[in-house]
N, C-alpha and C. Protein backbone atom coordinates (compact mmCIF):
# COMPACT_ATOMS: atom_id res chain seq x y z
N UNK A 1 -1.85 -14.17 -49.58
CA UNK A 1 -2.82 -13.15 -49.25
C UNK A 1 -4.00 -13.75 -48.48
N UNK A 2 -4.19 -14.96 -49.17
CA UNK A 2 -5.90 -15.51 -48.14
C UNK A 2 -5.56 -16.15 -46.55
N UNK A 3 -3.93 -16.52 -46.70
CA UNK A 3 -3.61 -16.85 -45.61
C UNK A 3 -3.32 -15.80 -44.42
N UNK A 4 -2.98 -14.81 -44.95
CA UNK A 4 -2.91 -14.17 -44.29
C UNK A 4 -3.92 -12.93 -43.41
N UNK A 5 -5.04 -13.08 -44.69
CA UNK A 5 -6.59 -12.61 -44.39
C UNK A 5 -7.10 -13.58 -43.24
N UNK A 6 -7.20 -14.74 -43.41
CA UNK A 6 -7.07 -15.98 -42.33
C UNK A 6 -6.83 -15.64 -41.02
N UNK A 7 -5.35 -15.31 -40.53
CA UNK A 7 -4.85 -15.05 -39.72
C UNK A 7 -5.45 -13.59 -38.83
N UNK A 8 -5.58 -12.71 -39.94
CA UNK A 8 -6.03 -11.55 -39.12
C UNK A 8 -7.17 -11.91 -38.60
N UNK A 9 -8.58 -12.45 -39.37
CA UNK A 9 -9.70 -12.88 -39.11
C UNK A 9 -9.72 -13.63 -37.43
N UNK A 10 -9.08 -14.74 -37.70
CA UNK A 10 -8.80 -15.56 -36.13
C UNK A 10 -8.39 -14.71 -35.17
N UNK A 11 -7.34 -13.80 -35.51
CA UNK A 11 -7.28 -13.13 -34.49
C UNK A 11 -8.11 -12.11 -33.94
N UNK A 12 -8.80 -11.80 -34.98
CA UNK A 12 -10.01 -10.37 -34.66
C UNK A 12 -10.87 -10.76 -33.88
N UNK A 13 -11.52 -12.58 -34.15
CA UNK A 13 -12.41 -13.27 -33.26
C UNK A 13 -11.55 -13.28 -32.08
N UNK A 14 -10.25 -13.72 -31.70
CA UNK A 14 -10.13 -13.75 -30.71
C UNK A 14 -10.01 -12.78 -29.75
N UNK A 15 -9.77 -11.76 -30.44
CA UNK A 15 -9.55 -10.41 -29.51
C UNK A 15 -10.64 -9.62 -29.03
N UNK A 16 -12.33 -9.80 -29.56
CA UNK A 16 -13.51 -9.52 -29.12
C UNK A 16 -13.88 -10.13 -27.99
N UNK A 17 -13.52 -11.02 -27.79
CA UNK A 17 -13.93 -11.79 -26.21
C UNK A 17 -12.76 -11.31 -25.14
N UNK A 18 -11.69 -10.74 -25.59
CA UNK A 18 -10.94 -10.32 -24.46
C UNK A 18 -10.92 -9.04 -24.38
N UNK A 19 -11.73 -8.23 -25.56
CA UNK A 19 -11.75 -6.75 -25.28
C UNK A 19 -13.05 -6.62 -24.27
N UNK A 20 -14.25 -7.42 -24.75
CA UNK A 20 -15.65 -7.33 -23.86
C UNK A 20 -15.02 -8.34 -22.49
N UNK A 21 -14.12 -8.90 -22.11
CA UNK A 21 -13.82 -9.54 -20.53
C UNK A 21 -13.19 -8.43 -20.08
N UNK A 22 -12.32 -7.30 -20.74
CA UNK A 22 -11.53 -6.63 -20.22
C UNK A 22 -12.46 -5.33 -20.18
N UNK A 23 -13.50 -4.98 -20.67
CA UNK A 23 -14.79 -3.90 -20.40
C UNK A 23 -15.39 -4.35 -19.10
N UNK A 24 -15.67 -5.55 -19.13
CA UNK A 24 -16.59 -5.87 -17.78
C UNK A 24 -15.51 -6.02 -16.53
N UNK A 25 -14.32 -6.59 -16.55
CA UNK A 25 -13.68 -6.27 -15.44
C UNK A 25 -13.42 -4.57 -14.97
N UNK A 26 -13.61 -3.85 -15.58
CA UNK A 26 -13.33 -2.53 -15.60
C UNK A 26 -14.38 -2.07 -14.61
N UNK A 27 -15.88 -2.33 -15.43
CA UNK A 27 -17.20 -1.97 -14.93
C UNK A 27 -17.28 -3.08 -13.62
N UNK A 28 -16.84 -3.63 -13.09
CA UNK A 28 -16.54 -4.18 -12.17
C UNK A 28 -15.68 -4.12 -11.49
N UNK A 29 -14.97 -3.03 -11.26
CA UNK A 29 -13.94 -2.60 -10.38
C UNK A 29 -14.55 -0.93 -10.26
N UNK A 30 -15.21 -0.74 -11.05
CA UNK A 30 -15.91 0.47 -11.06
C UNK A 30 -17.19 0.50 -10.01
N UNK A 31 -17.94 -0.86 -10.15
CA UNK A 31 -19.19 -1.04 -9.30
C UNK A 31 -18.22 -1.13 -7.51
N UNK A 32 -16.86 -1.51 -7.53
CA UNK A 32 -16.95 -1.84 -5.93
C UNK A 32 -16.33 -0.54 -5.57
N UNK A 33 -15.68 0.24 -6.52
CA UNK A 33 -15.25 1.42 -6.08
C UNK A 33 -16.21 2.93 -5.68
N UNK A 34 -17.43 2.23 -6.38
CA UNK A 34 -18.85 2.98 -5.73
C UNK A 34 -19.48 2.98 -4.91
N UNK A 35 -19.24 1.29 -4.77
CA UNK A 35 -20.15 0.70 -3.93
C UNK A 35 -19.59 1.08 -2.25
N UNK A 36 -18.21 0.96 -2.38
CA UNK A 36 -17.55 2.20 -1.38
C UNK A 36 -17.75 3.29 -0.74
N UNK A 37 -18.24 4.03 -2.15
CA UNK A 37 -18.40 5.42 -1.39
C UNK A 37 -19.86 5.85 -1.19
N UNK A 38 -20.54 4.47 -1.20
CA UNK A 38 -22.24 4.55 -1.18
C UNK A 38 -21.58 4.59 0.37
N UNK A 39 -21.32 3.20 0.81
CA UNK A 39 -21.08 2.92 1.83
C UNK A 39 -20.73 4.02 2.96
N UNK A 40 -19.32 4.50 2.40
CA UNK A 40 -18.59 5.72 3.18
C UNK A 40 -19.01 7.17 3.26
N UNK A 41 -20.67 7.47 2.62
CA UNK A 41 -21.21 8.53 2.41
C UNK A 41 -22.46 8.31 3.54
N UNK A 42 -22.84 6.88 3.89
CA UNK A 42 -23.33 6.80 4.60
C UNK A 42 -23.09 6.67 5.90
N UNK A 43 -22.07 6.46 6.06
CA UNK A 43 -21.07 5.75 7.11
C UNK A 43 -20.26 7.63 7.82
N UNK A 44 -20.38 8.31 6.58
CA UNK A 44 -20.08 9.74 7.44
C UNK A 44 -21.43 10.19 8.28
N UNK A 45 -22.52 10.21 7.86
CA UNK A 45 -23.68 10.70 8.75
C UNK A 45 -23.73 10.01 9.83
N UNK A 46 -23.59 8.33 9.75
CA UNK A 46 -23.55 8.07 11.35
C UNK A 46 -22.82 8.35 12.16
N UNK A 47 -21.36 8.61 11.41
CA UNK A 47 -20.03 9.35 12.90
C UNK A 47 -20.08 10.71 12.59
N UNK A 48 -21.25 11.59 12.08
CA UNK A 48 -20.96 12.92 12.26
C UNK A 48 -19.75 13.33 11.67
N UNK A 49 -19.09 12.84 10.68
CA UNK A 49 -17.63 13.35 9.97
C UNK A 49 -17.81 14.28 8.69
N UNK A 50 -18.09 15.36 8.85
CA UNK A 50 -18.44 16.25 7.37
C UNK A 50 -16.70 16.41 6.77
N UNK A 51 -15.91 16.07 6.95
CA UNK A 51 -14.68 16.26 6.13
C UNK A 51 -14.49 14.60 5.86
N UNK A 52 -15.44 13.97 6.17
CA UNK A 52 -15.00 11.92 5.46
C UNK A 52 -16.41 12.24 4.63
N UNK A 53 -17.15 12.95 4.36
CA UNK A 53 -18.10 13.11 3.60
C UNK A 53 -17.86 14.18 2.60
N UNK A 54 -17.10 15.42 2.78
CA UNK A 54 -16.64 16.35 1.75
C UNK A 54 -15.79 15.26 1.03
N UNK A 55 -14.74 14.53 1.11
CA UNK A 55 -13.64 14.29 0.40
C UNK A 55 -14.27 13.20 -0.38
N UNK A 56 -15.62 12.83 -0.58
CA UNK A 56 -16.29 11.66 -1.47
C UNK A 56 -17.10 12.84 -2.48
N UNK A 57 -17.04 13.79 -2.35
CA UNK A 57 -17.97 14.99 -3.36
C UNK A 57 -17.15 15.18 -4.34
N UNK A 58 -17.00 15.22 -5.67
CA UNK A 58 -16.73 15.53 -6.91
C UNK A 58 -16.85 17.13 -6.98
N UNK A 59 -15.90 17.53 -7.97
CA UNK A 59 -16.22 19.08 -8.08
C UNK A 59 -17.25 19.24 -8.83
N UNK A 60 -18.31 20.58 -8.29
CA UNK A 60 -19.43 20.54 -8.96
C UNK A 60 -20.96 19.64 -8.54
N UNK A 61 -20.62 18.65 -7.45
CA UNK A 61 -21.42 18.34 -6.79
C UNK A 61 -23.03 18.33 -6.61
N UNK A 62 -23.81 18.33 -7.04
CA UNK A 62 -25.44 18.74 -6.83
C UNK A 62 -26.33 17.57 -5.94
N UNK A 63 -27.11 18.23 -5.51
CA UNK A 63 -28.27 17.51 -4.83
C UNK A 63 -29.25 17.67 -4.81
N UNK A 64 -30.41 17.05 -5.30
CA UNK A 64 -31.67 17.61 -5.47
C UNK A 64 -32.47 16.12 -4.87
N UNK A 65 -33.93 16.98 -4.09
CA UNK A 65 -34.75 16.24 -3.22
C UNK A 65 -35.81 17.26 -3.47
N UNK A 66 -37.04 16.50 -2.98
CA UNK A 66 -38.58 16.79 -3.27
C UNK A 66 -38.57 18.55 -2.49
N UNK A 67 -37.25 18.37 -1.90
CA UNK A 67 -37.24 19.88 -1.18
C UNK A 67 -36.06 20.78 -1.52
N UNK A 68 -35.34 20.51 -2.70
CA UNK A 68 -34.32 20.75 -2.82
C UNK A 68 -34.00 20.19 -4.60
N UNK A 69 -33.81 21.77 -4.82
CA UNK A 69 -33.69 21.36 -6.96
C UNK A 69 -32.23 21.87 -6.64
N UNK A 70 -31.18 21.04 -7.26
CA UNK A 70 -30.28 20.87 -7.76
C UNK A 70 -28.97 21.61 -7.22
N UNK A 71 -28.56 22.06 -5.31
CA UNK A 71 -27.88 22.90 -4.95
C UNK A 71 -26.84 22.13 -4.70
N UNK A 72 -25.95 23.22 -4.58
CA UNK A 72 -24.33 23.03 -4.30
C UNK A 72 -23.98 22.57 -2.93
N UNK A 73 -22.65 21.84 -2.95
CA UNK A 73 -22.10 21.45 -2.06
C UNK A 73 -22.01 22.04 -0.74
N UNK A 74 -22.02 23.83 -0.84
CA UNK A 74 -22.33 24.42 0.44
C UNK A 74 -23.62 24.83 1.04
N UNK A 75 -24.64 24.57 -0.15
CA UNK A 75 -25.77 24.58 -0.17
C UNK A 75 -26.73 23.10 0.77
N UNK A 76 -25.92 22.15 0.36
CA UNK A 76 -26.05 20.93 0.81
C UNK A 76 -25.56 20.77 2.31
N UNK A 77 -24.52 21.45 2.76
CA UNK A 77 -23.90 21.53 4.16
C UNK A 77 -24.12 22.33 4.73
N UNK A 78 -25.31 23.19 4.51
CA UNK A 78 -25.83 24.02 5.25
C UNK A 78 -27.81 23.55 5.31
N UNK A 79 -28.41 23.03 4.55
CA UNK A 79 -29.74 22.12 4.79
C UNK A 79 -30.13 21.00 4.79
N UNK A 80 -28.96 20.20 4.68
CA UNK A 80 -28.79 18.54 5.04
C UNK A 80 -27.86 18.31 5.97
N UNK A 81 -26.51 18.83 6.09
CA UNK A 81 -26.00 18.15 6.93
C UNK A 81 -25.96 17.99 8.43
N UNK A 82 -26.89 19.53 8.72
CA UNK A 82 -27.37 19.46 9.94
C UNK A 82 -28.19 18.24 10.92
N UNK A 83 -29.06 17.53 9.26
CA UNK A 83 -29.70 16.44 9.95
C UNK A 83 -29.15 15.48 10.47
N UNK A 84 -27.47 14.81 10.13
CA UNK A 84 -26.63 14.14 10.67
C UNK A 84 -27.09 13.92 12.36
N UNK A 85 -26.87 15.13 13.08
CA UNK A 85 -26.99 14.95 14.15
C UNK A 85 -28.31 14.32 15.03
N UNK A 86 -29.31 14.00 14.16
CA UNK A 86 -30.00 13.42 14.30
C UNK A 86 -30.95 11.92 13.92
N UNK A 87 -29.10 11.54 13.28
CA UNK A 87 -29.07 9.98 12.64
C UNK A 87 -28.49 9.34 13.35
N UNK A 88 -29.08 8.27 13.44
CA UNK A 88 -28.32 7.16 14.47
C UNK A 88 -27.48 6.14 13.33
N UNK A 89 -28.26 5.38 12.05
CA UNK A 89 -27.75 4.28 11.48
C UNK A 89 -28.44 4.40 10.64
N UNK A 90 -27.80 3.96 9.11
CA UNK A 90 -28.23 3.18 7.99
C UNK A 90 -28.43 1.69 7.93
N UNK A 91 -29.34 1.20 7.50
CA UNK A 91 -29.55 0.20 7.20
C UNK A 91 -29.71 0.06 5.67
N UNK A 92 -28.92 -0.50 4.82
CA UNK A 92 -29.28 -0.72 3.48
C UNK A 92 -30.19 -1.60 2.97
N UNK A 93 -31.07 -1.58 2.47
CA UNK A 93 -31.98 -2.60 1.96
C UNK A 93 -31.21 -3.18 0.55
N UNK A 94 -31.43 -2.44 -0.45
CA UNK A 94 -31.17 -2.17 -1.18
C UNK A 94 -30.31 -1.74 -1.97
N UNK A 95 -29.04 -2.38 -2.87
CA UNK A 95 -28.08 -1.59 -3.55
C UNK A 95 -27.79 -2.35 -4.70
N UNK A 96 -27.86 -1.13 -5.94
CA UNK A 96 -27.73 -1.94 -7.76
C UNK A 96 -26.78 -0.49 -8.30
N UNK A 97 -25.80 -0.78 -8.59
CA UNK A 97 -25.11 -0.12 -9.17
C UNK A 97 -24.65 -1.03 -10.85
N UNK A 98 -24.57 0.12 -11.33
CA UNK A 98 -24.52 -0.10 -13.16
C UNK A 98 -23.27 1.21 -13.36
N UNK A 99 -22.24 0.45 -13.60
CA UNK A 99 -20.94 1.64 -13.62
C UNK A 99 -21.22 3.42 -12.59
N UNK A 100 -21.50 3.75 -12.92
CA UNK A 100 -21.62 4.90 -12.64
C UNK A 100 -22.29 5.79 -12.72
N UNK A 101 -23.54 4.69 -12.14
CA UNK A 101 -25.39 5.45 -11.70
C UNK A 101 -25.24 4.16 -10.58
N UNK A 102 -25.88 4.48 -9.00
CA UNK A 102 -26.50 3.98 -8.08
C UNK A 102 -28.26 3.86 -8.21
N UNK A 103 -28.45 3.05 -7.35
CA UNK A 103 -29.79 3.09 -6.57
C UNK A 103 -29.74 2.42 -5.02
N UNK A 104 -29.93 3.28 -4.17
CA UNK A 104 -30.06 2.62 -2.81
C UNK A 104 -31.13 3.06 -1.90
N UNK A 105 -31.71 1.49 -1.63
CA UNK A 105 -32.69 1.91 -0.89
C UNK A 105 -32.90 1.43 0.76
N UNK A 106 -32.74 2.58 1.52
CA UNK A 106 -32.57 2.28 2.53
C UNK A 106 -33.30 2.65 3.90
N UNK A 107 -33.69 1.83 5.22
CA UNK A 107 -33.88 2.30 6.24
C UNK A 107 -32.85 3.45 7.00
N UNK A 108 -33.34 3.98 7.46
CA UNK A 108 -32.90 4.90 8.48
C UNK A 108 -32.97 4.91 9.48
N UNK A 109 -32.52 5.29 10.93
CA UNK A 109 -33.11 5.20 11.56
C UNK A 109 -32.92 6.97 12.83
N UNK A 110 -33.32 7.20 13.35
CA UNK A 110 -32.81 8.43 14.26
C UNK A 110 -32.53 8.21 15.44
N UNK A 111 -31.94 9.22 16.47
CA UNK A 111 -31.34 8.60 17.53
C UNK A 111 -32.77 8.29 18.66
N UNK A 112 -33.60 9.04 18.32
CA UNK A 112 -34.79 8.56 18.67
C UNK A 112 -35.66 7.50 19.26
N UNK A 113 -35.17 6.61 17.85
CA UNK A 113 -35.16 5.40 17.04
C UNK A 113 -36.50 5.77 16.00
N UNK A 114 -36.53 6.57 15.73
CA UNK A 114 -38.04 6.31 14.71
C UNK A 114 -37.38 6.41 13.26
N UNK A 115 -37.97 5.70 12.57
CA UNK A 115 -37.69 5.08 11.34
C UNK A 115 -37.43 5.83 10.30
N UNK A 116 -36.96 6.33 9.18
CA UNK A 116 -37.55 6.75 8.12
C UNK A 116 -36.71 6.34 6.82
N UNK A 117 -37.57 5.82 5.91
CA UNK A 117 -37.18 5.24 4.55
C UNK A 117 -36.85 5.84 3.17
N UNK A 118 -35.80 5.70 2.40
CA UNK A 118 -35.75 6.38 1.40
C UNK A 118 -35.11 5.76 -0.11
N UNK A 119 -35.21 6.47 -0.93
CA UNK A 119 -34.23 5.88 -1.94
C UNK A 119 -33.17 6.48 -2.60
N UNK A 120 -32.13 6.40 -3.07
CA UNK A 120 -30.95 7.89 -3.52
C UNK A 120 -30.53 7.62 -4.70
N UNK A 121 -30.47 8.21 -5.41
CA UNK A 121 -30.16 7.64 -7.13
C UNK A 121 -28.70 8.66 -6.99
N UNK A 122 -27.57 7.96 -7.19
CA UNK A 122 -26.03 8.56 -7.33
C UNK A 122 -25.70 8.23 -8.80
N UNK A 123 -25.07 9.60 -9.01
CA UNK A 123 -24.25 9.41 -10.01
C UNK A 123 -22.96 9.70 -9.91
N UNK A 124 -21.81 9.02 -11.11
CA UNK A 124 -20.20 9.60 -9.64
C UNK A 124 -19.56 9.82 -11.05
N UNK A 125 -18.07 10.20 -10.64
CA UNK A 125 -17.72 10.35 -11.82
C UNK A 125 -15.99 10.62 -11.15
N UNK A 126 -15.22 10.03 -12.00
CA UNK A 126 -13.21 10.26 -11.37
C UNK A 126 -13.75 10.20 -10.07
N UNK A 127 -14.22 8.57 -9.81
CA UNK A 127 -14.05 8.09 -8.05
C UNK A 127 -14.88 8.69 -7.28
N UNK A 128 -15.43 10.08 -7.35
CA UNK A 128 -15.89 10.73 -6.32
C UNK A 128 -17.60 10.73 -6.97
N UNK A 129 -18.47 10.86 -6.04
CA UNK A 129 -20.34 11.22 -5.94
C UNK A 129 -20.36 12.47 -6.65
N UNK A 130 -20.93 12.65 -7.86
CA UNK A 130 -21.38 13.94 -8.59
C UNK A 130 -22.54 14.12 -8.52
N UNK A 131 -23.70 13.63 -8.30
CA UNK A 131 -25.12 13.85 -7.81
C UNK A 131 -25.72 12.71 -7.14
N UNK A 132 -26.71 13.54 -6.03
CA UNK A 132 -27.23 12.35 -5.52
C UNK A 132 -29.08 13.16 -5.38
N UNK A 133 -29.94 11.98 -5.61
CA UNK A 133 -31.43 12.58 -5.67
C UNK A 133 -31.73 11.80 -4.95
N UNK A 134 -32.34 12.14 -3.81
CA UNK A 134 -32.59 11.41 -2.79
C UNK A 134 -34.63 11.45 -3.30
N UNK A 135 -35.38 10.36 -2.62
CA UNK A 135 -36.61 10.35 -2.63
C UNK A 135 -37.24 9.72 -1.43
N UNK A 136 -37.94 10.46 -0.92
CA UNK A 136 -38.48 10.86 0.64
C UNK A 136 -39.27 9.27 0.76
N UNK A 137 -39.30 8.73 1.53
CA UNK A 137 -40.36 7.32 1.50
C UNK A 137 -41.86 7.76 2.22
N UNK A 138 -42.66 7.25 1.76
CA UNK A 138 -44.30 7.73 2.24
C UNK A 138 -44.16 7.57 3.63
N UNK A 139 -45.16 8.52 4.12
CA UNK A 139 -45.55 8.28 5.90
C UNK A 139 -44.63 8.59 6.66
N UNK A 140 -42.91 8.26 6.75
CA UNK A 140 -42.06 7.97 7.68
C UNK A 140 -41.17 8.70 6.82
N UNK A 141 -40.53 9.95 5.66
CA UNK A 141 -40.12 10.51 5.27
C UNK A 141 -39.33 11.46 6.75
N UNK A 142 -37.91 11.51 6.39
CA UNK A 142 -37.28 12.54 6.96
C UNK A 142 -37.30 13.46 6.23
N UNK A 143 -37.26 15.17 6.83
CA UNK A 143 -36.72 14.51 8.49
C UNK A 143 -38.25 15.53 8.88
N UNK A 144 -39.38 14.94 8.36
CA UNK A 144 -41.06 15.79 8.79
C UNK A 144 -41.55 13.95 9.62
N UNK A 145 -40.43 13.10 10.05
CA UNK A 145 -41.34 12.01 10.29
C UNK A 145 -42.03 12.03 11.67
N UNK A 146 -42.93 11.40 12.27
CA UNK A 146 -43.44 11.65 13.22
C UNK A 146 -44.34 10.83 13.95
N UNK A 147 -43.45 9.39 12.99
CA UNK A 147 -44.27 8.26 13.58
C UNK A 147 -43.83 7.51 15.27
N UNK A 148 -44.53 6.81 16.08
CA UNK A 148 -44.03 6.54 17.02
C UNK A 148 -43.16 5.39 16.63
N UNK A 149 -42.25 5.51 18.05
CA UNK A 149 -41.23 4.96 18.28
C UNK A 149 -41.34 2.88 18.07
C-alpha cells in the first residue's frame, strides 16, 4: 500500500510540470495565432480588402471607440471602413498579447502622409477578433487629424 502511494505521488509530481509546459505551449500557439490576425486586420486596411478583413471577425463582432459604443459588424463597415481609403500604412509600435486579449499600439499613417497614433485593445475568441476598442491618440487622432505633413 505505501509503495504504491509512493508511486502515484512521483508520478503526480511529475505530471504537474508537463501539464503547466503543455498550458503554456498552448497559450503560445494561441499568442502567434493572434498575433496574425493583429497583423492581417491591419494589413486589410492598407490593401483596401474588406472580405480579408470580414473573414478575421468572429460572429457577434463589436467595436467600440471614443465615437462609437459597442456596434456591429455592419455597423463597423459602414463608419470605419470607409476610412481605409484613406490609409496608407501601419506601423506597429507596440504589440503584448496574453492568450486572448491584445494591446497594440500603433502609428498610422494616411496617404497624405500625416500621422495619426492609436492604441486597440482586441479580444478574439475560436481564431477569429471578437472585439476591438480602439483609443484615439492626443493631437494627431484619426481621422479629425489635421496636423501638417
Amino acid at each position: 500500500m505505501r509503495n504504491t502511494f509512493r508511486k502515484n505521488w512521483v508520478r503526480s509530481l511529475l505530471a504537474i510540470p508537463l501539464f503547466l509546459l503543455g498550458a503554456s505551449c498552448n497559450k503560445a500557439g494561441n499568442n502567434d495565432v493572434n498575433q496574425k490576425l493583429i497583423k492581417d486586420y491591419y494589413a486589410a486596411y492598407e490593401k483596401k480588402d474588406w472580405n480579408m478583413l470580414n473573414s478575421l471577425m468572429a460572429d457577434g463582432f463589436v467595436f467600440l471607440s471614443p465615437n462609437d459604443d459597442h456596434i456591429d459588424l455592419k455597423t463597423y463597415k459602414e463608419r470605419c471602413w470607409p476610412n481605409s481609403a484613406s490609409i496608407k500604412k501601419f506601423d506597429i509600435e507596440k504589440l503584448v498579447i496574453d492568450g486572448d486579449d491584445a494591446f497594440v499600439t500603433y502609428n498610422g499613417w494616411t496617404n497624405d502622409g500625416r500621422l495619426f497614433r492609436n492604441t486597440e485593445y482586441f479580444k478574439f475568441k475560436d481564431g477569429k477578433i471578437k472585439e476591438n476598442a480602439c483609443y484615439f491618440g492626443p493631437g494627431v487622432s484619426y481621422p479629425d487629424n489635421k496636423a501638417a505633413k
